[in-house]
Protein backbone atom coordinates (compact mmCIF):
# COMPACT_ATOMS: atom_id res chain seq x y z
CA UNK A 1 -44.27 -18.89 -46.82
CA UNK A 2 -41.19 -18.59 -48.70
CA UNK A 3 -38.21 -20.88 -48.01
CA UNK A 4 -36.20 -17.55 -47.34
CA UNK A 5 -38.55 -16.35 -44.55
CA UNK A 6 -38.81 -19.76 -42.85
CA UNK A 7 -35.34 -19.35 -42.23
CA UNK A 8 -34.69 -16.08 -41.31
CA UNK A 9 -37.57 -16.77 -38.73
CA UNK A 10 -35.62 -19.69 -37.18
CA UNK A 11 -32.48 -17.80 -37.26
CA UNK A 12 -34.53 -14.61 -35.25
CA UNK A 13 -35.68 -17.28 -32.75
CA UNK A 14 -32.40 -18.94 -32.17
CA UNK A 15 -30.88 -15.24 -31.17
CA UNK A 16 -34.18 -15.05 -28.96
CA UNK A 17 -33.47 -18.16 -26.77
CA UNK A 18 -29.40 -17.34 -26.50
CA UNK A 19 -29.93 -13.87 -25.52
CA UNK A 20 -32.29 -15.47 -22.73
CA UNK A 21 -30.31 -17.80 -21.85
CA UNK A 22 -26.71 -15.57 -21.57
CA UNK A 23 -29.51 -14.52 -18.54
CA UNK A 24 -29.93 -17.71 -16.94
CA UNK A 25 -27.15 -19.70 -17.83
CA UNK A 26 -24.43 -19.63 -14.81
CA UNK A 27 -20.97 -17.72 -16.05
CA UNK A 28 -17.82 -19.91 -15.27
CA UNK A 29 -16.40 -18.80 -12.24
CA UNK A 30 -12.84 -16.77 -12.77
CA UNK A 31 -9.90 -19.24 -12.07
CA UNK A 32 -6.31 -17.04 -10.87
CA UNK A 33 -3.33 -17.72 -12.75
CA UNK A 34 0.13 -18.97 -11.62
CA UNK A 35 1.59 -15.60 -12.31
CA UNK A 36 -1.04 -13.76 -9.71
CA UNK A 37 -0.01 -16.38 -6.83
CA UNK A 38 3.65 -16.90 -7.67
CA UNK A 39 6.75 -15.24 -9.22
CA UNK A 40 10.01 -16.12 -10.44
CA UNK A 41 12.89 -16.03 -7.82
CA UNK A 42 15.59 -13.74 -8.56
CA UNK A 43 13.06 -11.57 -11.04
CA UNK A 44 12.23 -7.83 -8.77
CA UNK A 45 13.03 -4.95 -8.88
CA UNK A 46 15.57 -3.10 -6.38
CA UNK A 47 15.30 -0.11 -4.53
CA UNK A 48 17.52 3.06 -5.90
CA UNK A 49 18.32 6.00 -3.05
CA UNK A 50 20.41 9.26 -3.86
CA UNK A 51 20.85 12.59 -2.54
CA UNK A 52 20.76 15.63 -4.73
CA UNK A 53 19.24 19.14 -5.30
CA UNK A 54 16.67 21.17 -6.55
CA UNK A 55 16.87 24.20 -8.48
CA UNK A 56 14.61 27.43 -9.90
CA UNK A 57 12.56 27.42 -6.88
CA UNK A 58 10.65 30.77 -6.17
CA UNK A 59 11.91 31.45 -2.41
CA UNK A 60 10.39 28.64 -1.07
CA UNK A 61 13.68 26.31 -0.91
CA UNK A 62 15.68 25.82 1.98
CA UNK A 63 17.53 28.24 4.34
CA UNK A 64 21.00 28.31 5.18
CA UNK A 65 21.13 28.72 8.94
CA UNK A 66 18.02 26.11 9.37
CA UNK A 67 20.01 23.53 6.92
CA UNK A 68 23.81 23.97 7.38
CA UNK A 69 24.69 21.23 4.77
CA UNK A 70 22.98 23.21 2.19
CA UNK A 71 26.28 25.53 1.26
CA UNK A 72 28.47 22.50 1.82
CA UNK A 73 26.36 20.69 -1.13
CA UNK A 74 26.99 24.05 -3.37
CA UNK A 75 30.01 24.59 -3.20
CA UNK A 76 30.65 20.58 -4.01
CA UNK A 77 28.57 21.30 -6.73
CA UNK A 78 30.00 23.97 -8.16
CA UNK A 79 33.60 23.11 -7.69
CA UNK A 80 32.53 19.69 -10.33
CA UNK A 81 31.84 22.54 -12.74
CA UNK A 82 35.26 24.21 -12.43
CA UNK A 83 34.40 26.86 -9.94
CA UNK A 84 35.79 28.00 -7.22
CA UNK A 85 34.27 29.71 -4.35
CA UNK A 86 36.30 31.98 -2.11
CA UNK A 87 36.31 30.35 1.81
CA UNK A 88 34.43 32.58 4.00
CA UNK A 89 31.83 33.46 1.59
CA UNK A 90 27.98 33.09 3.17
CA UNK A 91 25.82 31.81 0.84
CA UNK A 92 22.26 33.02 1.06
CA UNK A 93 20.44 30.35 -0.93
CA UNK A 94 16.34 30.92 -0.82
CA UNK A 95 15.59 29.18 -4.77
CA UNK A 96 17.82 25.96 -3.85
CA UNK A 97 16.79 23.02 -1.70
CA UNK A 98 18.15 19.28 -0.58
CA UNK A 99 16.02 16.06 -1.06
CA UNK A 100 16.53 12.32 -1.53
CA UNK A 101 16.08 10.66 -4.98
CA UNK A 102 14.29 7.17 -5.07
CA UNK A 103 13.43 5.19 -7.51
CA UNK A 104 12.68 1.41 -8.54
CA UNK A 105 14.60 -0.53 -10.90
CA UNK A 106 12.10 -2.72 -12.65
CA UNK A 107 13.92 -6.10 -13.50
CA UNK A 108 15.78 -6.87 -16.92
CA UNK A 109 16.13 -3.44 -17.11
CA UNK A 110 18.96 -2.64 -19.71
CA UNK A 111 21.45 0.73 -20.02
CA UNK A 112 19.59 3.56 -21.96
CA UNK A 113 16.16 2.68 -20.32
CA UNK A 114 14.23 5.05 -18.19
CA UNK A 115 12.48 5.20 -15.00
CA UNK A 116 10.60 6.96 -12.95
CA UNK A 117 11.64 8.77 -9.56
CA UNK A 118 10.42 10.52 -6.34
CA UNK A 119 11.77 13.69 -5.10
CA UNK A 120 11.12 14.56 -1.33
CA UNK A 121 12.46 17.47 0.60
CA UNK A 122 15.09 16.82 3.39
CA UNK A 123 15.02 20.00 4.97
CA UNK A 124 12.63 23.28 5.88
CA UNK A 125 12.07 23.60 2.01
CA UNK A 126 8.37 25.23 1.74
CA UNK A 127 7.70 23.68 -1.00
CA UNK A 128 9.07 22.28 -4.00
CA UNK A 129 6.89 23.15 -6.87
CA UNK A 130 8.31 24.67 -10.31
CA UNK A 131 11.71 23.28 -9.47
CA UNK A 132 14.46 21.70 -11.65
CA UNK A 133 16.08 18.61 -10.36
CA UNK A 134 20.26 18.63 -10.94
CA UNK A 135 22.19 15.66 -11.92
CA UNK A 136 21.85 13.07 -8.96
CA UNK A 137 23.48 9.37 -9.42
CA UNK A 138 20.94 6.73 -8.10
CA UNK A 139 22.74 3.86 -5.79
CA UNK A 140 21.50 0.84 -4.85
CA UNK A 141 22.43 -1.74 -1.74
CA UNK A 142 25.94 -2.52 -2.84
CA UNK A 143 26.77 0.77 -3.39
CA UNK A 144 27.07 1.21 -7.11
CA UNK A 145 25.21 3.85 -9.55
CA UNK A 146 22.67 1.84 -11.27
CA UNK A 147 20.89 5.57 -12.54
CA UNK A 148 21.23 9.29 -13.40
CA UNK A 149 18.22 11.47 -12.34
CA UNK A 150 17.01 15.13 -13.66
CA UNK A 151 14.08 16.31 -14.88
CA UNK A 152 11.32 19.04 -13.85
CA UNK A 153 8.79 17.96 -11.04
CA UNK A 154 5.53 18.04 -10.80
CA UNK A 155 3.81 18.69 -7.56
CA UNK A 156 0.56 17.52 -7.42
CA UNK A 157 -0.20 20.00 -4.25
CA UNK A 158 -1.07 22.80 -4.10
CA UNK A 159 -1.24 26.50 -1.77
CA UNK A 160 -1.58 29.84 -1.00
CA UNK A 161 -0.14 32.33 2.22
CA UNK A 162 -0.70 35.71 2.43
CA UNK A 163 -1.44 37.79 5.99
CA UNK A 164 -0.79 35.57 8.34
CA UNK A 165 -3.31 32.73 6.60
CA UNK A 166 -1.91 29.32 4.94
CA UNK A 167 -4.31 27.26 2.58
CA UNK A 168 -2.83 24.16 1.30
CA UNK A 169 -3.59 20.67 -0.58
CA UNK A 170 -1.81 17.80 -0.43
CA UNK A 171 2.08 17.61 0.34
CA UNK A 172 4.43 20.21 -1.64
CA UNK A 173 7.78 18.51 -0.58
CA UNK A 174 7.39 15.88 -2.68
CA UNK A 175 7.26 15.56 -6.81
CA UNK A 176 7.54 12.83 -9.27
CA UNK A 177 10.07 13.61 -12.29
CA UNK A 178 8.33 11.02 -15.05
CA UNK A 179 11.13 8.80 -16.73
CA UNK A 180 13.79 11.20 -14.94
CA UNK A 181 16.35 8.53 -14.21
CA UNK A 182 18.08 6.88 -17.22
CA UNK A 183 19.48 3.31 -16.44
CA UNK A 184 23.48 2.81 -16.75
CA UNK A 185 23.69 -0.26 -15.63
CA UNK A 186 21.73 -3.41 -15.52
CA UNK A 187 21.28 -6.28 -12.26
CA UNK A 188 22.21 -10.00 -13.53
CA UNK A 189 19.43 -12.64 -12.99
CA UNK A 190 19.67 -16.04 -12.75
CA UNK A 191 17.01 -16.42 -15.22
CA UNK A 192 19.47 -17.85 -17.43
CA UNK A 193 21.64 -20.05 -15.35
CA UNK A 194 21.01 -24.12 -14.41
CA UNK A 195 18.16 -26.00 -15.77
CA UNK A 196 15.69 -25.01 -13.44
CA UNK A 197 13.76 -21.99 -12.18
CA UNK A 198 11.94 -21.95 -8.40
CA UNK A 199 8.98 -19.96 -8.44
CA UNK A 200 8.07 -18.37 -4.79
CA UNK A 201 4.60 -18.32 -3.46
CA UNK A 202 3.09 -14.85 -2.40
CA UNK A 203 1.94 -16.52 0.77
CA UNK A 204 3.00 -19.59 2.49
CA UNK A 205 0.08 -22.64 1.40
CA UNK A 206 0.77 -26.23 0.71
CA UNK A 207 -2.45 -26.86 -0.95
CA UNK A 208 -1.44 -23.78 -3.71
CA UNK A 209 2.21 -25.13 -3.57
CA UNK A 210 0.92 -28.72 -4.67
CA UNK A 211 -2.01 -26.87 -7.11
CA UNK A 212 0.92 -25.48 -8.53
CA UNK A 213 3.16 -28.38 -9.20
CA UNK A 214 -0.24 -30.43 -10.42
CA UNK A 215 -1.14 -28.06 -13.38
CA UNK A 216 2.11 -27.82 -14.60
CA UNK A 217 2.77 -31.14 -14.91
CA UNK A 218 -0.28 -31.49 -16.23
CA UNK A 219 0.33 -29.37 -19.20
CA UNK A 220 3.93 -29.48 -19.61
CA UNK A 221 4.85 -33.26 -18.54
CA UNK A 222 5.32 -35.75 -15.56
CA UNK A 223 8.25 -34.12 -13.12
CA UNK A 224 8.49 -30.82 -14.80
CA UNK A 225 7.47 -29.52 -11.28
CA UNK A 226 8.46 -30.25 -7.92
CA UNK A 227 6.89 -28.72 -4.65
CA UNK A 228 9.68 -28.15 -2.13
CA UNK A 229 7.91 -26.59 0.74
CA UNK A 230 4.42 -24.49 1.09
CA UNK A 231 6.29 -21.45 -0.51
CA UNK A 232 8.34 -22.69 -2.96
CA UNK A 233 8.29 -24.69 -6.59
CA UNK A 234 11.00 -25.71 -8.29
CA UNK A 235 10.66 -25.67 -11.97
CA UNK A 236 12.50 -27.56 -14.70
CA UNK A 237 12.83 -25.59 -18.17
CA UNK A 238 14.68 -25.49 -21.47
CA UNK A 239 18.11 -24.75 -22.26
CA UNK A 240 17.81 -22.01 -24.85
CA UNK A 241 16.75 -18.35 -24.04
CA UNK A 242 14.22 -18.30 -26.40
CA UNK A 243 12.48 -21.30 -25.41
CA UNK A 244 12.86 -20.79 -21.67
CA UNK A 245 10.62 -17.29 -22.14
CA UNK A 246 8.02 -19.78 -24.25
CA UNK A 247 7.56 -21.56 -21.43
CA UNK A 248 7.57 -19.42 -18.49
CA UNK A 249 5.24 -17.60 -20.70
CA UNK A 250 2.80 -20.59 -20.68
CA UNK A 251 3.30 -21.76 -17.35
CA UNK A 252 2.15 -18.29 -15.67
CA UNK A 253 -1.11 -18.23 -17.65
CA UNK A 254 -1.62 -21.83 -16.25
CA UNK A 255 -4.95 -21.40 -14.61
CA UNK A 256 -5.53 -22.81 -11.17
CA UNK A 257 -8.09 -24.07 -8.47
CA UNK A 258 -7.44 -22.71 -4.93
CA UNK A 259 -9.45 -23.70 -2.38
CA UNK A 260 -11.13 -21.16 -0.39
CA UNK A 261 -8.50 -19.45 2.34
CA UNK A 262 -7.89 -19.98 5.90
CA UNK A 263 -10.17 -17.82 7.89
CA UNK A 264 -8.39 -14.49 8.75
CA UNK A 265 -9.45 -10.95 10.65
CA UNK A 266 -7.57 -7.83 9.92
CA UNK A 267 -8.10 -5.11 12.95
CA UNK A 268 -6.42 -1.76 12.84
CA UNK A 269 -6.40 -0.32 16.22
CA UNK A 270 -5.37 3.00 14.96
CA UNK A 271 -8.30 3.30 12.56
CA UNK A 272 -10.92 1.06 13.71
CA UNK A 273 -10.49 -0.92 10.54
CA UNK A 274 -11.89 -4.39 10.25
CA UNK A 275 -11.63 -6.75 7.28
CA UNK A 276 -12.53 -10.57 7.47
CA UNK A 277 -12.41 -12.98 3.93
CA UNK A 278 -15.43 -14.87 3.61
CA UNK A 279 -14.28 -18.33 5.33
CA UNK A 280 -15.02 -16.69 8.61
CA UNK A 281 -17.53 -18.17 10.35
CA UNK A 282 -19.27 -17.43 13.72
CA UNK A 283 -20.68 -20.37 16.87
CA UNK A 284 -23.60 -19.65 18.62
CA UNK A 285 -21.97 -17.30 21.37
CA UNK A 286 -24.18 -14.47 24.10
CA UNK A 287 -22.52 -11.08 23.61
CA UNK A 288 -23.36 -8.25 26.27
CA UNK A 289 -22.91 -4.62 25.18
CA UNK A 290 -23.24 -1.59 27.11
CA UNK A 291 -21.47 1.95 27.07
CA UNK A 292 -19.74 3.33 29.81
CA UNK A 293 -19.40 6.87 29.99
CA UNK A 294 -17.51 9.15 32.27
CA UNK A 295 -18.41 12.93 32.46
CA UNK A 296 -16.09 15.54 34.45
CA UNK A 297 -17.36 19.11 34.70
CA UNK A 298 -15.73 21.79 35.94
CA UNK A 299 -17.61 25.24 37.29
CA UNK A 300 -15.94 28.30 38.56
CA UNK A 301 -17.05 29.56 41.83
CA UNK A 302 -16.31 33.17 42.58
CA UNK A 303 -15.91 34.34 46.55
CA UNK A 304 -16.11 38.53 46.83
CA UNK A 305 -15.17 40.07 50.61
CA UNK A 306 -17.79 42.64 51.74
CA UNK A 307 -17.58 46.19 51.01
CA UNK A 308 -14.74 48.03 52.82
CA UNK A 309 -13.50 44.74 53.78
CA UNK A 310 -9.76 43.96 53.66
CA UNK A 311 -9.98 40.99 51.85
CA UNK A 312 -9.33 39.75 47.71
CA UNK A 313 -11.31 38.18 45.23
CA UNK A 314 -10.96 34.24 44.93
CA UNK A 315 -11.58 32.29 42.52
CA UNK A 316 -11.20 28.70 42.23
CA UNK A 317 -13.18 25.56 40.68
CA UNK A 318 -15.53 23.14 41.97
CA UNK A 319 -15.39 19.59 39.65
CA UNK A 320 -18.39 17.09 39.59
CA UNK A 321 -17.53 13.78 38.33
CA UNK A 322 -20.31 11.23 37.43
CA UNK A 323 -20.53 7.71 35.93
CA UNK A 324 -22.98 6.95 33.70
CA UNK A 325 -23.40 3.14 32.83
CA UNK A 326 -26.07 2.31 29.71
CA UNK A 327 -27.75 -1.33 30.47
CA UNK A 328 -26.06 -3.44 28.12
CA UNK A 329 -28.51 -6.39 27.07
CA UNK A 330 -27.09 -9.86 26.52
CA UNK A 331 -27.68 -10.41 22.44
CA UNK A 332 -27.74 -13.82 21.72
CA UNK A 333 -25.84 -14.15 18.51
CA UNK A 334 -26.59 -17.46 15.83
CA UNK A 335 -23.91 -19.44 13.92
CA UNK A 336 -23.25 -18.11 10.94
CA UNK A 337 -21.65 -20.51 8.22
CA UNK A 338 -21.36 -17.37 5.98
CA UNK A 339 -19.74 -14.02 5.92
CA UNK A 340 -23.17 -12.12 5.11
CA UNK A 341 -24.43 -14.20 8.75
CA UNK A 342 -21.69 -12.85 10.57
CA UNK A 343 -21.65 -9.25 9.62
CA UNK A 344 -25.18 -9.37 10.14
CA UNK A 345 -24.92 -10.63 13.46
CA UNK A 346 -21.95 -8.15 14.97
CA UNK A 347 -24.36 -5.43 13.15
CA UNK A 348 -26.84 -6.18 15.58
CA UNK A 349 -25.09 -5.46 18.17
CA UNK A 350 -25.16 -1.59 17.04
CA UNK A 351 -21.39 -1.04 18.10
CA UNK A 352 -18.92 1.13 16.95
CA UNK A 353 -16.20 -0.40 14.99
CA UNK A 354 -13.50 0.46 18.44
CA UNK A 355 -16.22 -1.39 20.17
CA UNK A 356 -15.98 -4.66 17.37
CA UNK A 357 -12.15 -4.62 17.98
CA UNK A 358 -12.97 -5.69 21.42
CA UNK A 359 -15.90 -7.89 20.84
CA UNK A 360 -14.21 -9.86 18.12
CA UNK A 361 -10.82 -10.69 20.30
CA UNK A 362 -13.33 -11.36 23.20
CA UNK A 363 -15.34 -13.98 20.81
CA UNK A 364 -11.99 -15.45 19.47
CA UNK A 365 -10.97 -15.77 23.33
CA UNK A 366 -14.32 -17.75 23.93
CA UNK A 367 -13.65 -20.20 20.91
CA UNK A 368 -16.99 -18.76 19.29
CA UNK A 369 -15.04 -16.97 16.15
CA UNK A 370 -13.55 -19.39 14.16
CA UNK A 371 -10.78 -16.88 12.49
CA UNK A 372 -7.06 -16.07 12.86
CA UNK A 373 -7.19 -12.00 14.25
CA UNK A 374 -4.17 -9.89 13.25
CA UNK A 375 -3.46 -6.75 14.41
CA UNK A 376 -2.02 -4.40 12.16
């Protein structure tokens, strides 16, 4: 055997045992970064609000007598274009109709930029579809125009009327206008002021507050970071611009080490929605479940007077109410020191997820759940 085909046999093998062993060999487990548990204070965005119109629609915008600020808005308009419109005058306005403008301003965004914005109808508009949105300056809290919006829409519903019978998709009083707002003026930061920066916690943990401060200073130097509180880090960074973006830039692709969170239920009692994280854990508890069910029926009972008889016919209702109770047997439920053992043990129990709602504050009550349960 050749030299040549000694080695291309060994190299054949060695792809062998690595592509066996990418099946065996455990994949490190994904670590979160600073930036996906933290951000910078003073770095959001802020909510834009304005009030405008929308033009070109086909009959379906608002009417006159059902919104009586509709002419009002015209004839403001119209009178910033230089004309004049006689007093008296009833406007009859079917392709016109009023909404409010929102938008977010993303931060460090600069004059010239644009953004995105929501058009929704304020009054008995059918729908807004094919319209034209007019001029409409954007305000934020304090008052000042921060945007100009115009632009088309686009409806993503969708419908049809015709003899009496409405079909219809989704919501048509509401469009998006994509990068329909232009920035004109830009919200200061304090990105760039003092020699420090605090980045805020998305929720309130002392154990991610110090993971935090310890990887930092681990990578960037002794007393870089400071944990204030369980929401809060203070961080100290360079002087120039240049080299402060360098290093938040490195600090929020510092990877980090959470322990696993507190135990925590989410019911919805409008829904019957029920989420648990996997630190919730389950005692040995007895749970007894049984339906109850209520039935009312109603039957009409109709009394006729004999023949020739000076009497009417009478009608009335005779109701028969009855309780039925299903034997509820008493399931004895294990501990479970996993999630999988817990949902496998309320699964057991066969109940709707109304009936869990009840079940799980009942077992919290008792001490057996070991979880925080918040209603939403």
């Amino acid at each position: 055997m050749q030299p040549t085909d000694r080695f291309i046999r060994w190299i054949v093998s060695l792809g062998a045992l690595a592509a066996s062993a990418a099946l065996w060999w455990p994949l490190p487990s994904h670590a979160m970064r600073v930036k996906e548990v933290a951000t910078v204070q003073g770095v959001r965005s802020n909510a834009l609000v304005g009030y405008g119109l929308v033009m070109a629609l086909d009959g379906t915008g608002d009417s006159s007598t059902g919104v009586p600020f509709l002419p009002q808005s015209m004839i403001a308009l119209l009178q910033q274009n230089g004309v004049t419109v006689p007093q008296g005058v009833n406007m009859q306005l079917k392709n016109v109709a009023t909404v409010m403008v929102t938008a977010q301003l993303p931060p460090f965004a600069r004059p010239g930029q644009t953004i995105d914005v929501t058009v929704s109808s304020m009054g008995n508009a059918k729908s807004l579809r094919g319209g034209t949105l007019i001029s409409t300056p954007l305000r934020g809290a304090d008052g000042q125009i921060y945007a100009m919006a115009q632009g088309s829409l686009l409806v993503g519903g969708a419908g049809a009327a015709a003899g009496g019978s409405k079909v219809q998709v989704n919501s048509l009083n509401a469009g998006r206008v994509p990068d329909g707002a232009t920035v004109e003026r830009s919200v200061p930061t304090s990105i760039a002021q003092g020699d420090s920066l605090q980045l805020d916690l998305s929720a309130s943990d002392f154990n991610t507050a110090r993971e935090v401060a310890r990887v930092i200073n681990r990578k960037m130097g002794d007393g870089v970071a400071q944990a204030l509180d369980g929401r809060s880090v203070r961080v100290r960074v360079p002087e120039s611009a240049e080299a402060r973006v360098a290093f938040m830039a490195d600090v929020e692709n510092l990877q980090l080490e959470l322990a696993p969170p507190s135990a925590k239920i989410i019911l919805n009692g409008r829904t019957g929605s029920i989420v648990m994280n996997e630190s919730v854990t389950l005692a040995a508890c007895a749970v007894a479940h049984g339906n109850l069910a209520v039935v009312i029926s109603s039957t009409p009972i109709v009394s006729q007077p004999a023949p020739f008889a000076r009497g009417r016919t009478v009608v009335s209702e005779q109701a028969d109410i009855q309780i039925r109770a299903q034997p509820g047997s008493v399931i004895e439920m294990p501990a479970g020191a996993k999630l999988a053992d817990v949902v496998k043990a309320l699964n057991s129990l066969g109940a709707t997820p109304q009936d869990l709602l009840a079940i799980l504050q009942a077992m919290k009550s008792s001490g057996a759940l070991n979880a925080e349960i918040e209603v939403i």
